[in-house]
Protein backbone atom coordinates (compact mmCIF):
# COMPACT_ATOMS: atom_id res chain seq x y z
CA UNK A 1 27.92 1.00 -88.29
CA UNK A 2 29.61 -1.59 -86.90
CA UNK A 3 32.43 -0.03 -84.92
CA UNK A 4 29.68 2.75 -83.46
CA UNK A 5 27.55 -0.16 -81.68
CA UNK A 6 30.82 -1.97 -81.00
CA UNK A 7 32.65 1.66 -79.23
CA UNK A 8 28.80 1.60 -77.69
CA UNK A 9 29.78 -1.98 -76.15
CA UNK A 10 32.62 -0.99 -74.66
CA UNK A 11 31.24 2.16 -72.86
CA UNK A 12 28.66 0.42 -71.63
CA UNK A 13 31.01 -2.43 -70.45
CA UNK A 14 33.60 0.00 -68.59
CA UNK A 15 30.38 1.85 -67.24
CA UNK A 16 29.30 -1.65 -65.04
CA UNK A 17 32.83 -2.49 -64.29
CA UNK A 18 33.06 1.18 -63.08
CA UNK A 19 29.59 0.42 -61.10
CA UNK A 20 31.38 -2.74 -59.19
CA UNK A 21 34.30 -0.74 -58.69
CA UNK A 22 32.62 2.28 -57.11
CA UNK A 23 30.28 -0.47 -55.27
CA UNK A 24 33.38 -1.92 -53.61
CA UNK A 25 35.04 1.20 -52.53
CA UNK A 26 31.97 2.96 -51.23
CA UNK A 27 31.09 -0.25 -48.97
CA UNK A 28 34.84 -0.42 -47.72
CA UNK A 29 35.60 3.39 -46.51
CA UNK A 30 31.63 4.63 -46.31
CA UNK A 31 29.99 1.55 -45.02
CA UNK A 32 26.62 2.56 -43.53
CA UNK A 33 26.70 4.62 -46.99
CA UNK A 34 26.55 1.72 -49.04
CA UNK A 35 22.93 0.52 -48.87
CA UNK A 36 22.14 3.72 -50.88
CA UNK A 37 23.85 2.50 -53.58
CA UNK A 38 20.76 2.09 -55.91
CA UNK A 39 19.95 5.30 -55.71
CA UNK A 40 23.71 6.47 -56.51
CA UNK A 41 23.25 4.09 -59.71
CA UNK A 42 19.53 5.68 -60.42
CA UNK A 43 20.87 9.20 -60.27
CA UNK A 44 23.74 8.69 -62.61
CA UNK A 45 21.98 7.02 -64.81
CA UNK A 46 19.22 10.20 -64.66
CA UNK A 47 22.33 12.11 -65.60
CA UNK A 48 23.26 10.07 -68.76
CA UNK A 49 19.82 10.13 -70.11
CA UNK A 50 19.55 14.03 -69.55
CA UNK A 51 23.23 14.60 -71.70
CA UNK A 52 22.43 12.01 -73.76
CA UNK A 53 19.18 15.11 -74.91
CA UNK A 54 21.61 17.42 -74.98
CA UNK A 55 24.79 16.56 -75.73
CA UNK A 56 24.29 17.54 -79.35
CA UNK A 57 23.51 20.88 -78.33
CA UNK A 58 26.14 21.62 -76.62
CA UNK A 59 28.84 19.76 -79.23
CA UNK A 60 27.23 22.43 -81.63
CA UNK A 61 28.60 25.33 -79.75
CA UNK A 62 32.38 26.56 -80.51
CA UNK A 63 34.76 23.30 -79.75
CA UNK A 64 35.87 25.58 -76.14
CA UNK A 65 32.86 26.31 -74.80
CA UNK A 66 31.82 22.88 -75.69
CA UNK A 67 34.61 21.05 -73.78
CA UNK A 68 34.08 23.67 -70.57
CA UNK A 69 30.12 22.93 -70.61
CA UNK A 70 30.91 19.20 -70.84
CA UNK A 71 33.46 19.60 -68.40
CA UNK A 72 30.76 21.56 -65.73
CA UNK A 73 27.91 19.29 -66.95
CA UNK A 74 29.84 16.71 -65.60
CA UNK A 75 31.58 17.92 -62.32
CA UNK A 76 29.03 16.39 -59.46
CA UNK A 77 29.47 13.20 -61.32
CA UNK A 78 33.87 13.51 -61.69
CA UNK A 79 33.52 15.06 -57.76
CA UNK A 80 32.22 11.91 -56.14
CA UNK A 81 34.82 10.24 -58.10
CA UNK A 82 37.38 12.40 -56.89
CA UNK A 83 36.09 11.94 -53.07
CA UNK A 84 36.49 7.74 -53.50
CA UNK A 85 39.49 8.71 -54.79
CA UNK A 86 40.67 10.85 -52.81
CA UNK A 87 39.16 8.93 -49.44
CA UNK A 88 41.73 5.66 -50.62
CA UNK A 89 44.42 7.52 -49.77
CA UNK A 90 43.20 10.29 -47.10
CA UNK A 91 40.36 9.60 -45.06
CA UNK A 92 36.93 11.28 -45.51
CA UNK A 93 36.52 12.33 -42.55
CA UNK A 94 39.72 14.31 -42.14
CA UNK A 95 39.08 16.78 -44.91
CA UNK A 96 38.98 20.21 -44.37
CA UNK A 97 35.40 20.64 -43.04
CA UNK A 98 34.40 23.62 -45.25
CA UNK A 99 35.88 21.78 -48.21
CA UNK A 100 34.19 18.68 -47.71
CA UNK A 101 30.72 20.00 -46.51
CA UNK A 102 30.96 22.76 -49.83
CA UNK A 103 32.06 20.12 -52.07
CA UNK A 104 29.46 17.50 -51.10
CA UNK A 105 27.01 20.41 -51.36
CA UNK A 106 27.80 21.33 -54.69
CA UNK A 107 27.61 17.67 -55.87
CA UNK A 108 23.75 17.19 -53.76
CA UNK A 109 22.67 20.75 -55.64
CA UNK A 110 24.29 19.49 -58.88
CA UNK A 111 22.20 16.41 -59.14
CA UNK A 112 19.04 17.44 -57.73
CA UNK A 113 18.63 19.99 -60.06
CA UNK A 114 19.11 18.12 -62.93
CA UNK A 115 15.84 15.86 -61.85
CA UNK A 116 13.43 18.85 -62.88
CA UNK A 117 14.69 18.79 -66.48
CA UNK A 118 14.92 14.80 -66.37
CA UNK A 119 11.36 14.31 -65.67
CA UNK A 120 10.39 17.05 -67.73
CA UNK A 121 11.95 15.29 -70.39
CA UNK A 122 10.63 12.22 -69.51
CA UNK A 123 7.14 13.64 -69.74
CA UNK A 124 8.25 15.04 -73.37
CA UNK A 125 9.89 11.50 -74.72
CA UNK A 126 6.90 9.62 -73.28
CA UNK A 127 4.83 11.75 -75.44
CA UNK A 128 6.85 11.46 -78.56
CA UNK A 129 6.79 7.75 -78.17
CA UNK A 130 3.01 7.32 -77.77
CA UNK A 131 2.80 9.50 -80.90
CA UNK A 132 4.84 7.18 -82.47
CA UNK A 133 3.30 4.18 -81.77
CA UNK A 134 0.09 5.77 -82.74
CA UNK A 135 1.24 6.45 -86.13
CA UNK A 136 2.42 2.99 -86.46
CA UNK A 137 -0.51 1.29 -85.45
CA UNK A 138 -3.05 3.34 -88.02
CA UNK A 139 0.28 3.56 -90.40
CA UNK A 140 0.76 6.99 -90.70
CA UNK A 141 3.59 9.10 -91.59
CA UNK A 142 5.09 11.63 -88.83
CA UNK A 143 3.55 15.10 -88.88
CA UNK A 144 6.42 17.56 -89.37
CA UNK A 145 4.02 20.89 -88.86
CA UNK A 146 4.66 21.66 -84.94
CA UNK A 147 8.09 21.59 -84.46
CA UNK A 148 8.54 24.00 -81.38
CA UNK A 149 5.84 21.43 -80.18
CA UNK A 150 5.30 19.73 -76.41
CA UNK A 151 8.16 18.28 -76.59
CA UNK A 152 10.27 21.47 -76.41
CA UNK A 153 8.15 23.52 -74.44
CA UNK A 154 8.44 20.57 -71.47
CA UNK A 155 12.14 20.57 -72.04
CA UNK A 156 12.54 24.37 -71.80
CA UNK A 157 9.99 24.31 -68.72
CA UNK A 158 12.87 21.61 -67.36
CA UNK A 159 15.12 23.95 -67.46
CA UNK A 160 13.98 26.97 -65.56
CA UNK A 161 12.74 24.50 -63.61
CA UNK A 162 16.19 23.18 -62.74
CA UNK A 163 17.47 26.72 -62.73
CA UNK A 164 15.31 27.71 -59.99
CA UNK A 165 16.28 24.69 -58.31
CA UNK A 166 19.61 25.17 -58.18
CA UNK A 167 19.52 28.82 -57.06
CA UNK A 168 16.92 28.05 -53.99
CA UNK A 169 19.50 25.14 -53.14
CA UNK A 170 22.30 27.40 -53.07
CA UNK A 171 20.71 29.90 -50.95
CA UNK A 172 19.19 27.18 -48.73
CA UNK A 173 22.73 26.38 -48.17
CA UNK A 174 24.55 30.06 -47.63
CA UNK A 175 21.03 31.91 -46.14
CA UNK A 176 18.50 29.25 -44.30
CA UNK A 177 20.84 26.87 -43.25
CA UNK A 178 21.84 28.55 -39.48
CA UNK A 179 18.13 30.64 -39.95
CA UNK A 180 17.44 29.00 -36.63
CA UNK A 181 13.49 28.46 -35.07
CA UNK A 182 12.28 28.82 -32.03
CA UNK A 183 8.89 26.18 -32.21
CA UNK A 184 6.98 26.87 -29.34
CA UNK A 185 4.18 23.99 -27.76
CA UNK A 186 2.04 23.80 -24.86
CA UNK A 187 1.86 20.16 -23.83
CA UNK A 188 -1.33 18.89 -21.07
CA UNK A 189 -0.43 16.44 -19.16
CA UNK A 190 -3.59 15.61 -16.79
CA UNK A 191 -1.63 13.82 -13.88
CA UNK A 192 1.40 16.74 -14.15
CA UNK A 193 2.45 16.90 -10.66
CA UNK A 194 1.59 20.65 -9.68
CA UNK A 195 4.98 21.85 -9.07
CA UNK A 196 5.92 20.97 -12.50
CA UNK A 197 2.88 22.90 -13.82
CA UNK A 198 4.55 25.24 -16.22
CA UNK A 199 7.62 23.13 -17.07
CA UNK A 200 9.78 24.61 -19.28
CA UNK A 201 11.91 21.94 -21.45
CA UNK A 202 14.31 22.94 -24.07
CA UNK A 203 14.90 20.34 -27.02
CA UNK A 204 17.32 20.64 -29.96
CA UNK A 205 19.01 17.65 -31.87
CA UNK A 206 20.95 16.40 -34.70
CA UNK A 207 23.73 19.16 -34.38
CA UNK A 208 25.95 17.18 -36.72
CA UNK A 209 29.07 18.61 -35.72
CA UNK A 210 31.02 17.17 -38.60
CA UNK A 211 29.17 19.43 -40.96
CA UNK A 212 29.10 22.15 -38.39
CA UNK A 213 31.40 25.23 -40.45
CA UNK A 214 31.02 28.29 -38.02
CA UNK A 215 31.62 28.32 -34.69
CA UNK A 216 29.76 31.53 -33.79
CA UNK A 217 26.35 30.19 -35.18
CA UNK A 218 26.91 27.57 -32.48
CA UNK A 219 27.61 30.55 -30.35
CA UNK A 220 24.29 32.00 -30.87
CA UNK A 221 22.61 28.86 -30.68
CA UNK A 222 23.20 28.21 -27.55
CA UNK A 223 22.63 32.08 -26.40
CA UNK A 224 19.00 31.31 -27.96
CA UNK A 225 18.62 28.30 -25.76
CA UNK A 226 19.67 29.92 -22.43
CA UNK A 227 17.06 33.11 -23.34
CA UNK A 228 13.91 31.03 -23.06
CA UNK A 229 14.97 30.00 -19.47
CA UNK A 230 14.54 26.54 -19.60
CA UNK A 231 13.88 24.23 -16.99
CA UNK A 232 14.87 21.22 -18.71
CA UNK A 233 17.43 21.14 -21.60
CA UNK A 234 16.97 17.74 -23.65
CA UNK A 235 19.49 16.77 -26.67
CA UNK A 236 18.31 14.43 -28.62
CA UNK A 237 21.69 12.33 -30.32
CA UNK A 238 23.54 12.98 -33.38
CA UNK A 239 26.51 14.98 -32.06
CA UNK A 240 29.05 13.97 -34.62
CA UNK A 241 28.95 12.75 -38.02
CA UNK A 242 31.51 10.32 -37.91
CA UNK A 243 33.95 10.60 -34.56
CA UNK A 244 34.23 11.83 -31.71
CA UNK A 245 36.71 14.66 -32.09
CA UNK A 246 34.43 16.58 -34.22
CA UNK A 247 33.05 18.15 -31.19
CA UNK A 248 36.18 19.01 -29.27
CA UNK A 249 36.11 22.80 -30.82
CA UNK A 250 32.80 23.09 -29.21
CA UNK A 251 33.23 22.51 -26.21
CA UNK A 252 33.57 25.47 -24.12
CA UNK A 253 30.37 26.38 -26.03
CA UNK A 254 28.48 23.71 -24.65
CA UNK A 255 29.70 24.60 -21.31
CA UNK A 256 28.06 27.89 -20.83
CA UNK A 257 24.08 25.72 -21.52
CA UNK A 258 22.23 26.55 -18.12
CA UNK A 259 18.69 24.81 -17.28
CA UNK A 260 17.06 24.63 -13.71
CA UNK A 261 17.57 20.81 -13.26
CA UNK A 262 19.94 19.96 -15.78
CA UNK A 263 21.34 18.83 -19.57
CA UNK A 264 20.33 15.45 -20.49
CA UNK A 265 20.80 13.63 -23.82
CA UNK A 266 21.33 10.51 -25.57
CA UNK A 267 23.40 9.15 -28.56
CA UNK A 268 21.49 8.91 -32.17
CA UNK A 269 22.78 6.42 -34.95
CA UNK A 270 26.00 9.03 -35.99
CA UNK A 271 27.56 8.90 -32.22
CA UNK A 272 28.26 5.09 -32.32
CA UNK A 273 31.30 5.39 -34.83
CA UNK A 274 29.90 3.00 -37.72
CA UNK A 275 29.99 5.53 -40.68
CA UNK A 276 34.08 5.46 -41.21
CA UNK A 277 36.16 2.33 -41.25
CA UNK A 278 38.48 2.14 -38.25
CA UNK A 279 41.29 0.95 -37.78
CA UNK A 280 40.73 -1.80 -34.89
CA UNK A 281 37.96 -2.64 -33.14
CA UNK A 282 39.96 -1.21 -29.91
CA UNK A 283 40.26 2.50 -31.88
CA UNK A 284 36.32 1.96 -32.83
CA UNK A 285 36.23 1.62 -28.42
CA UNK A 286 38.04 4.17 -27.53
CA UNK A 287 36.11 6.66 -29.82
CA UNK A 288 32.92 5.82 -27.91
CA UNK A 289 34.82 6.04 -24.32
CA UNK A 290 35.84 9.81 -25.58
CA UNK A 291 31.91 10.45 -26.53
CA UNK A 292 31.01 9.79 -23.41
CA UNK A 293 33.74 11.78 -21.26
CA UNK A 294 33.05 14.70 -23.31
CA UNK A 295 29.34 14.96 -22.47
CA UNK A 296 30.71 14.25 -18.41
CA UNK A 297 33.16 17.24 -19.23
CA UNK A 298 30.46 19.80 -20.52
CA UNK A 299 28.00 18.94 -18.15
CA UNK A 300 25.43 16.49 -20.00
CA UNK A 301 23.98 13.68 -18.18
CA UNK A 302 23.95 11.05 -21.00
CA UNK A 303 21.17 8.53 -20.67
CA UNK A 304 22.35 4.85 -21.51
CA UNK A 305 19.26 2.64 -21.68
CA UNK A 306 18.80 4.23 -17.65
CA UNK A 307 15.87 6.75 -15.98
CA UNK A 308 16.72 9.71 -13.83
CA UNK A 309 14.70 11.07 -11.56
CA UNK A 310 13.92 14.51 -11.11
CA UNK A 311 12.50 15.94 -7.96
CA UNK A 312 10.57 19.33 -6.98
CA UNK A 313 9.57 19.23 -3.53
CA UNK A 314 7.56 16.30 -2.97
CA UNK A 315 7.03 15.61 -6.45
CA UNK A 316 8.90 13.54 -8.95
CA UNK A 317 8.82 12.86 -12.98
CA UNK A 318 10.99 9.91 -14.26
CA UNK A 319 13.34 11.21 -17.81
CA UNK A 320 14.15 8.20 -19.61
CA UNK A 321 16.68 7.76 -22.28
CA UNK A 322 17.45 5.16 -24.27
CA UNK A 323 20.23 4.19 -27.01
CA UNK A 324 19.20 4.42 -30.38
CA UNK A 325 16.85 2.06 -31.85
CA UNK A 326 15.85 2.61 -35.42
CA UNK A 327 13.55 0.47 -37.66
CA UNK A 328 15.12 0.39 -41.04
CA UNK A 329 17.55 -2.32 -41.12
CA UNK A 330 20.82 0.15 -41.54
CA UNK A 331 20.14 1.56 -37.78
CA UNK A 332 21.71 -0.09 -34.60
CA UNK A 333 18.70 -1.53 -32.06
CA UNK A 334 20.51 -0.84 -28.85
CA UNK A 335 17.43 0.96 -27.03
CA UNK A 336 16.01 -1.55 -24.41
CA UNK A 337 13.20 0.27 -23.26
CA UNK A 338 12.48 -2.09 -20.01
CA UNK A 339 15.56 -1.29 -18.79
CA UNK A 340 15.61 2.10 -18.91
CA UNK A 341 12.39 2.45 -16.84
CA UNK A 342 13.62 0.15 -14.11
CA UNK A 343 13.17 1.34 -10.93
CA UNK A 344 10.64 4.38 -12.84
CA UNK A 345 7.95 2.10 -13.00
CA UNK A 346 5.48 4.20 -10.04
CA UNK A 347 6.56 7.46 -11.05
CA UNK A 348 3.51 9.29 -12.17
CA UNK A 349 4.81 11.19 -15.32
CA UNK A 350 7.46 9.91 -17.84
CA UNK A 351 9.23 11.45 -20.30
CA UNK A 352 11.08 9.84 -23.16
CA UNK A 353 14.35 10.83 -24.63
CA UNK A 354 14.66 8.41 -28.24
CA UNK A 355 16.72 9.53 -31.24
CA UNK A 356 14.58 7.71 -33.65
CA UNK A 357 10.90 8.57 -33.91
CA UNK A 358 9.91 4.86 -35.84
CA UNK A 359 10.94 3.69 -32.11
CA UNK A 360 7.72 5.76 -30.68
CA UNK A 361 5.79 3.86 -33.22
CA UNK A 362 6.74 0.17 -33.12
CA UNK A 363 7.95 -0.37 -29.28
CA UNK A 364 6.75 3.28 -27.09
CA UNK A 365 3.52 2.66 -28.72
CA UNK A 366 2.98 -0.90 -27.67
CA UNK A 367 5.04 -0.80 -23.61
CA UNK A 368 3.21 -2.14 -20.75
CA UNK A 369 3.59 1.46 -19.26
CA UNK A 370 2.68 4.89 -20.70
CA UNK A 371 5.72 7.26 -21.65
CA UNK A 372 3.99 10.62 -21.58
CA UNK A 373 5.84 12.52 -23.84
CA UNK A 374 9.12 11.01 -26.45
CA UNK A 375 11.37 13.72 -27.54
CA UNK A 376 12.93 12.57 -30.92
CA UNK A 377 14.86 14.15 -33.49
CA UNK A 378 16.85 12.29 -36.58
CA UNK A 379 14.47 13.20 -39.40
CA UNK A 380 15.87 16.76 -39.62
CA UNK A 381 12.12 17.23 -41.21
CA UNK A 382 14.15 16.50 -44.68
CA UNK A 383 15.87 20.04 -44.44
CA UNK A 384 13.63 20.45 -47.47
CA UNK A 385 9.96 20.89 -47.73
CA UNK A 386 6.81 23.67 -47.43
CA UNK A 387 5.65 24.10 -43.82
CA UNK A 388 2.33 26.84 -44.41
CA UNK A 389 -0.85 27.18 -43.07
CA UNK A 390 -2.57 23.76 -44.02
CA UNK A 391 0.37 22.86 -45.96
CA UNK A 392 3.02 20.38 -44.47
CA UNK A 393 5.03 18.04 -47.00
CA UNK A 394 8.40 16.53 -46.99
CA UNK A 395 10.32 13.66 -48.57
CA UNK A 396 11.04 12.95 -45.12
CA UNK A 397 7.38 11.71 -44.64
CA UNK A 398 7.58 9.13 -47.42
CA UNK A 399 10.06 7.16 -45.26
CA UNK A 400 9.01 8.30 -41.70
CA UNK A 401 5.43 8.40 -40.88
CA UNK A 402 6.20 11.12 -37.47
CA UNK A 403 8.92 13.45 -39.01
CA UNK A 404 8.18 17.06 -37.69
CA UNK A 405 6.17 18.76 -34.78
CA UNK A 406 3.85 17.40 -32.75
CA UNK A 407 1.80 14.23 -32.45
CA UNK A 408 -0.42 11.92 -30.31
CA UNK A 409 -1.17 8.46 -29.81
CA UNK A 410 -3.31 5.63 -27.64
CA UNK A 411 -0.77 3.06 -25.96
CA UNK A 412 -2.31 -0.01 -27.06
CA UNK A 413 -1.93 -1.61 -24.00
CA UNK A 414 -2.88 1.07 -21.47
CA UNK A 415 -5.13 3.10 -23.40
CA UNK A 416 -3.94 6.09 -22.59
CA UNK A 417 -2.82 8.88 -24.15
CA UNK A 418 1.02 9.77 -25.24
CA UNK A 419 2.62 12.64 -26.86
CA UNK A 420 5.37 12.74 -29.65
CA UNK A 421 7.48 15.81 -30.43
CA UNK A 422 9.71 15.29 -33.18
CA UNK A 423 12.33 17.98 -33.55
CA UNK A 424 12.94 19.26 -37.24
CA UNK A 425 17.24 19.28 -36.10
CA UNK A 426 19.55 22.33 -35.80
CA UNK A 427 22.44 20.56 -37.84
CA UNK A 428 22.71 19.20 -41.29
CA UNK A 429 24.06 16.20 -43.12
CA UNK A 430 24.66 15.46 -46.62
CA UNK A 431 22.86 18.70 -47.89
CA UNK A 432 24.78 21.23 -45.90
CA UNK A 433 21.45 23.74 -46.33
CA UNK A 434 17.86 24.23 -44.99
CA UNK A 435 15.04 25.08 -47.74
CA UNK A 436 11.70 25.42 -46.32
CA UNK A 437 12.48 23.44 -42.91
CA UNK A 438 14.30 25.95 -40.99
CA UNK A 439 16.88 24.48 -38.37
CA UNK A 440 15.05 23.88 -34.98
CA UNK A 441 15.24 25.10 -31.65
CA UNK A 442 11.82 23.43 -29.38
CA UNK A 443 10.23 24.78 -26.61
CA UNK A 444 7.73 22.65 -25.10
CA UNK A 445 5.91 23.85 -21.92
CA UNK A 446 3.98 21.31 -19.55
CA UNK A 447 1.05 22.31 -18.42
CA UNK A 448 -1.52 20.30 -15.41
């Protein structure tokens, strides 16, 4: 008895020195990574409470196929140890990109699906305990009658549960995940000069090219932009994951986008180089000095906290863009919205490019002038949810109150009315897959 709860004490030990270890490690080479370390710690310990049901189970079954369903139980779990591992000596980043975006794909499907059994089970031992304190309080002895009871029904509804999980995940990342959407919007804008009645803008965002596998999906992405004959083609930040060179592949690609008045975009949280550890401050430079010559090489106007005008005749709207300003305290606050209207300030109609949608909310909301219409992106709408007729729900929404499609607001100050169109993303990150939130392609006309 003695040596079980003492071998207990010593798991439990290396388990927390393993916790500061991991802690350490993650916060050196993934350092915008590390504030989701309680949820790492809330997962894995989901994952030792779910073995911990089974494990006997499975130990019951002939000694091989025990040790291989141990070994498989345990994989996303020994695969994030093999990426801290593995990122000591070989930076992240520079893994093979359809090894790395596969791998951390398996691990995200691995754990997620286990959560359907764990609260299944959690439902089932919560049961089993209030049975047992009832018995104790009116001192009864345990009922023995209903043994394939509750408890085991939950648990086997846990695991189909997980089953399907796993299998939508899977095909949300080989099927949906470049099952791109064209979301159409008519927009009124009652002071729309009239020669910009009918505007045709073109949105997409978050491309993430770091996660970004095949080269002809990008191909036919943007062959889908230049068939709706845009006017206007807005990108919304997020171009890389972590540097720079993660775009270079595309961009002869990005070359061949075609709009009336232009490309415009703006840089979202990935772009600015602070999810890898560099080497110097002057390499962490240089990476955003190659950001910006690439969009001058395919053609993108980048807006830096700065307004451009565009012109039709005698008319004039003012696109704004600024850096990325983000409300959680993980995201840079770089966007300076009264600069980037300088010099905008009489121009009838403004439009907003802003990677962060909580930026609408807090500081577009609340500005001495009224921006017509943001154009946003960085939720990616979750890349998981149900989008139906009356039905709109994503985890996204219980951390961003605008997250997908279209929305509408009073400037507080003005009292007038101003549009939000949050894109839904046409790249991934993290989960390279789509379920339910199809990667986005927006086209919003303007109308008088």
């Amino acid at each position: 008895m003695k040596s079980r709860y003492t071998n207990k004490l010593i798991y439990i030990l290396l388990f927390i020195v393993a916790g500061f270890v991991m802690y350490f490690v993650i916060g050196y080479y993934f350092p915008k990574t590390v504030g989701r370390y309680p949820l790492f710690v809330i997962i894995v310990l989901a994952d030792l409470y779910l073995y911990n049901a089974y494990h006997k189970k499975i130990w019951s079954w002939k000694k091989p196929v025990a040790i291989i369903g141990t070994f498989v139980y345990w994989l996303p779990a020994l695969s994030i140890l093999f990426i801290l591992i593995g990122a000591i000596f070989f930076p992240f980043e520079h893994w093979g990109k359809a090894f790395k975006n596969y791998l951390t794909g398996f691990i995200f499907i691995g754990f997620f699906s286990k959560l359907i059994p764990v609260f299944f089970l959690i439902i089932s031992d919560s049961i089993r305990f209030y049975k047992w304190l009832a018995q104790k309080a009116q001192n009864t002895k345990k009922q023995d009658g209903d043994k394939i009871s509750r408890g085991l029904f939950l648990k086997k509804i846990g695991l189909i549960g997980g089953g399907l999980m796993f299998g939508t995940l899977f095909t949300g990342m080989i099927k949906w995940v470049y099952d791109f959407k064209v979301q159409k919007e008519f927009i009124k804008i009652k002071k729309l000069p009239k020669t910009f009645d009918g505007l045709r803008i073109l949105q997409f965002s978050d491309l993430h090219l770091g996660s970004w596998i095949w080269k002809n999906e990008m191909d036919k992405v943007v062959e889908i932009i230049n068939n709706q004959n845009p006017d206007l083609i807005f990108f919304t930040g997020d171009l890389v994951n972590y540097q720079t060179d993660e775009a270079y592949e595309f961009e002869d690609t990005f070359k061949k986008l075609n709009a009336k008045f232009g490309v415009f975009c703006i840089l979202g949280n990935h772009d600015y180089g602070d999810y890898k550890r560099w080497e110097s401050e002057e390499a962490k430079n240089q990476n955003m000095e190659d950001i910006y010559s690439f969009f001058k090489r395919v053609g993108w106007k980048l807006l830096r906290n700065e307004n451009h005008i565009i012109k039709n005749g005698d008319d004039k709207i003012a696109l704004i863009g600024v850096e990325n300003w983000g409300s959680l305290s993980r995201f840079q606050k770089y966007g300076d919205l009264a600069e980037a209207v300088k010099g905008a300030e009489n121009i009838s109609v403004k439009i907003l490019l802003s990677h962060d949608p909580s930026h609408w909310e807090l500081k577009v909301c609340n500005f001495p002038l009224t921006i017509d219409l943001t154009f946003a992106g960085h939720t990616h709408g979750g890349q998981f949810g149900v989008e139906l007729r009356g039905i709109k729900w994503s985890p996204a929404q219980y951390i961003y109150k605008y997250w997908a499609g279209l929305y509408s607001g009073l400037n507080t100050l003005t009292k007038e009315k101003q549009y939000l169109y949050v894109n839904r993303g046409t790249g991934t990150i993290g989960y390279p897959g789509r379920v339910g939130i199809l990667p986005e392609i927006t086209l919003v006309e303007l109308v008088s």
